[in-house]
Each structure stands twice: as structure tokens, then as C-alpha cells.
N, C-alpha and C. Protein backbone atom coordinates (compact mmCIF):
# COMPACT_ATOMS: atom_id res chain seq x y z
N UNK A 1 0.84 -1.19 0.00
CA UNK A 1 0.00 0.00 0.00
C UNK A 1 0.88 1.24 0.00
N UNK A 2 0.26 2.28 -0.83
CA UNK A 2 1.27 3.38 -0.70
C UNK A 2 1.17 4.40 0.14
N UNK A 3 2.08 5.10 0.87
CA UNK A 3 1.77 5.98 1.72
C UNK A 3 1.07 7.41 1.23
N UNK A 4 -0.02 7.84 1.59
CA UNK A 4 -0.69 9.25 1.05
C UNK A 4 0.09 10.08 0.84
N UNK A 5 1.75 10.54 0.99
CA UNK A 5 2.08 11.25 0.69
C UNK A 5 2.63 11.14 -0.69
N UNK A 6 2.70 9.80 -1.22
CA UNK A 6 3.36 9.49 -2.44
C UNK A 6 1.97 9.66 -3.40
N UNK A 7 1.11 9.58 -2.71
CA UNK A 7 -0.10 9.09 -3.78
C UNK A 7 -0.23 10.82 -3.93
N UNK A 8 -0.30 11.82 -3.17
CA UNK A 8 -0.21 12.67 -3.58
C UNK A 8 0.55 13.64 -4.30
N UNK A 9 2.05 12.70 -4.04
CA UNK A 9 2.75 13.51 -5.76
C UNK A 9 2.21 12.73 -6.64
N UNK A 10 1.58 11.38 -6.51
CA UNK A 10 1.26 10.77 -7.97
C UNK A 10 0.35 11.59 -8.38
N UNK A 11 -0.56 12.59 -7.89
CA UNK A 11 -1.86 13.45 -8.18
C UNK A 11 -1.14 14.70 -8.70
N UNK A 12 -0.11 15.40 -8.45
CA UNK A 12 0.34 16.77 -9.00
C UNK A 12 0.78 16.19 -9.96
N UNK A 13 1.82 15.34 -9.84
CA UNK A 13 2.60 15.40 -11.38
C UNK A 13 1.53 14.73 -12.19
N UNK A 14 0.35 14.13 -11.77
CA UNK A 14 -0.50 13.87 -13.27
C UNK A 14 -1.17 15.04 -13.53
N UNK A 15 -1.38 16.26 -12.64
CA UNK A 15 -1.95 17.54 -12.84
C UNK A 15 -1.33 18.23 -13.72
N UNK A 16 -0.13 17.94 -13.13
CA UNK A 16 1.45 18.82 -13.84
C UNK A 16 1.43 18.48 -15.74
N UNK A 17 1.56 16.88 -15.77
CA UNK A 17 1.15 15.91 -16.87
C UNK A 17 0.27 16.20 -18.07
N UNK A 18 -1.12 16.28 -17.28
CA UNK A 18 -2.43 17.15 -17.93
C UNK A 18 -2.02 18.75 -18.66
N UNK A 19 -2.09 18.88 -17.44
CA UNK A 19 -1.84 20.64 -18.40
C UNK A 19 -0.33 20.93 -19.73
N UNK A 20 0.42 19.81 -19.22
CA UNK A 20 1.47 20.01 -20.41
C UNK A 20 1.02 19.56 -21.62
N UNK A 21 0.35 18.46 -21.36
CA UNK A 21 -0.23 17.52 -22.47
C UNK A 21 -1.65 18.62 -23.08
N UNK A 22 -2.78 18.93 -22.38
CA UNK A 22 -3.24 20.08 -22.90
C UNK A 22 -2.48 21.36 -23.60
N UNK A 23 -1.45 21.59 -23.08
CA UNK A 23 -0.89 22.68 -23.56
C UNK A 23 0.12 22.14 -25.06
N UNK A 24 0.42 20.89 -24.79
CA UNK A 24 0.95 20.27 -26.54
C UNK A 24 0.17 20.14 -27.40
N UNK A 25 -1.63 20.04 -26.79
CA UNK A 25 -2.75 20.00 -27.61
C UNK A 25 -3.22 21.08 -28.28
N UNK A 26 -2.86 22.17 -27.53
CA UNK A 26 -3.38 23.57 -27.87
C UNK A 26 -2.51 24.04 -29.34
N UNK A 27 -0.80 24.13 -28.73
CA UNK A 27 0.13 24.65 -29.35
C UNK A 27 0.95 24.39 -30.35
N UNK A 28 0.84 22.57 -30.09
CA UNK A 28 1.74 21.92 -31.34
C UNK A 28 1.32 20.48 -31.04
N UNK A 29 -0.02 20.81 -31.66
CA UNK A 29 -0.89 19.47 -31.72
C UNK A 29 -0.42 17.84 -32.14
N UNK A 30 0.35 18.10 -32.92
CA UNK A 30 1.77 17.10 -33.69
C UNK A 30 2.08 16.24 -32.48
N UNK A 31 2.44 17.00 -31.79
CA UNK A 31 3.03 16.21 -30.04
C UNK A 31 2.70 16.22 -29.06
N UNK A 32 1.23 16.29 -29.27
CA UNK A 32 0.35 16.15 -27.95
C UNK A 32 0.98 14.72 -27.43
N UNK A 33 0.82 13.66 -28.21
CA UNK A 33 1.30 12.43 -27.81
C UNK A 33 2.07 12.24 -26.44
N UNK A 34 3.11 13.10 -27.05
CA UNK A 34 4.51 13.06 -26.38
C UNK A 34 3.88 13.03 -24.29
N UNK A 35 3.36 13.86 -24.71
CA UNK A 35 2.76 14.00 -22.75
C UNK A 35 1.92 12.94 -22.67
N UNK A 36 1.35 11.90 -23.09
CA UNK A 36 0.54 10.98 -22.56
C UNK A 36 0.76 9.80 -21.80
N UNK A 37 2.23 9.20 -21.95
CA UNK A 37 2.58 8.36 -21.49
C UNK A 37 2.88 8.62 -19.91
N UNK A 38 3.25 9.64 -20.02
CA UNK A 38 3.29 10.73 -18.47
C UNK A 38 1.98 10.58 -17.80
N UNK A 39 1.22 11.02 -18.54
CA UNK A 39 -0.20 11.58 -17.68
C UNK A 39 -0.79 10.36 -17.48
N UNK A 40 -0.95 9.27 -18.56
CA UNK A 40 -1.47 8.14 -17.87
C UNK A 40 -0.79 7.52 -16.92
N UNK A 41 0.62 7.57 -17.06
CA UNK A 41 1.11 6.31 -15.74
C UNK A 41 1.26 6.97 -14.73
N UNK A 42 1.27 8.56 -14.35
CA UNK A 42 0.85 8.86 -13.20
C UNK A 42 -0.96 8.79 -12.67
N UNK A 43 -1.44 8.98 -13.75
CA UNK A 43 -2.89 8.77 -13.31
C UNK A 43 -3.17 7.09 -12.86
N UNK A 44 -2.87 5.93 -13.10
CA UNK A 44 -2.89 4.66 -12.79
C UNK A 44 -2.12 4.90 -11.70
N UNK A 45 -1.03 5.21 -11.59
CA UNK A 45 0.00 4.96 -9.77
C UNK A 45 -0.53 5.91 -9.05
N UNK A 46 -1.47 6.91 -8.91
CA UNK A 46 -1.95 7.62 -8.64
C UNK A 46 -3.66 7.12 -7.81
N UNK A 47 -4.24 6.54 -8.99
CA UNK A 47 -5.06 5.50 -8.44
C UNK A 47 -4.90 4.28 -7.84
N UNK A 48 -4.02 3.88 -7.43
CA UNK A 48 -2.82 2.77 -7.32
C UNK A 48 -3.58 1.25 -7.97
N UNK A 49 -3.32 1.88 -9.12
CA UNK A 49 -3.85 0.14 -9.79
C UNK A 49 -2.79 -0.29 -10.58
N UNK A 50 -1.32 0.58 -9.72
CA UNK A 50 -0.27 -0.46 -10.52
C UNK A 50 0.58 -1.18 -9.52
């Protein structure tokens, strides 16, 4: 089990994650990609279903 303090950087840096990945969506749509692998595997360790 993970301790709440870890689960809560797993929650910023997928916040952090999101908005970069929105912001590759906005600006240079080409590489939105690039931020997803980020944003999902903090959003799964985050939910801890890894």
C-alpha cells in the first residue's frame, strides 16, 4: 500500500502531466502524444492500480 504522501505527488505530477499535455494540444498538436505516457502512468499509480 502506498503511503498518502506518495499518492499525492502521484496526483500533482498527473496535474502537472495534464496541463502540459493540454498545452501540446493547444500549441503543437503534432506532439500532444509526447505527454501521454506521463499523464497516464501517473494517473494509474496515482489511483494505485499499478
Amino acid at each position: 500500500m502506498e503511503s498518502t504522501s506518495s499518492k499525492k505527488n502521484y496526483w500533482l505530477y498527473f496535474g502537472i502531466s495534464a496541463i502540459i499535455t493540454l498545452g501540446l494540444l493547444i500549441f503543437a498538436n503534432q506532439w500532444f502524444w509526447a505527454g501521454l505516457p506521463f499523464m497516464l502512468t501517473y494517473l494509474v499509480q496515482a489511483m494505485d492500480k499499478m
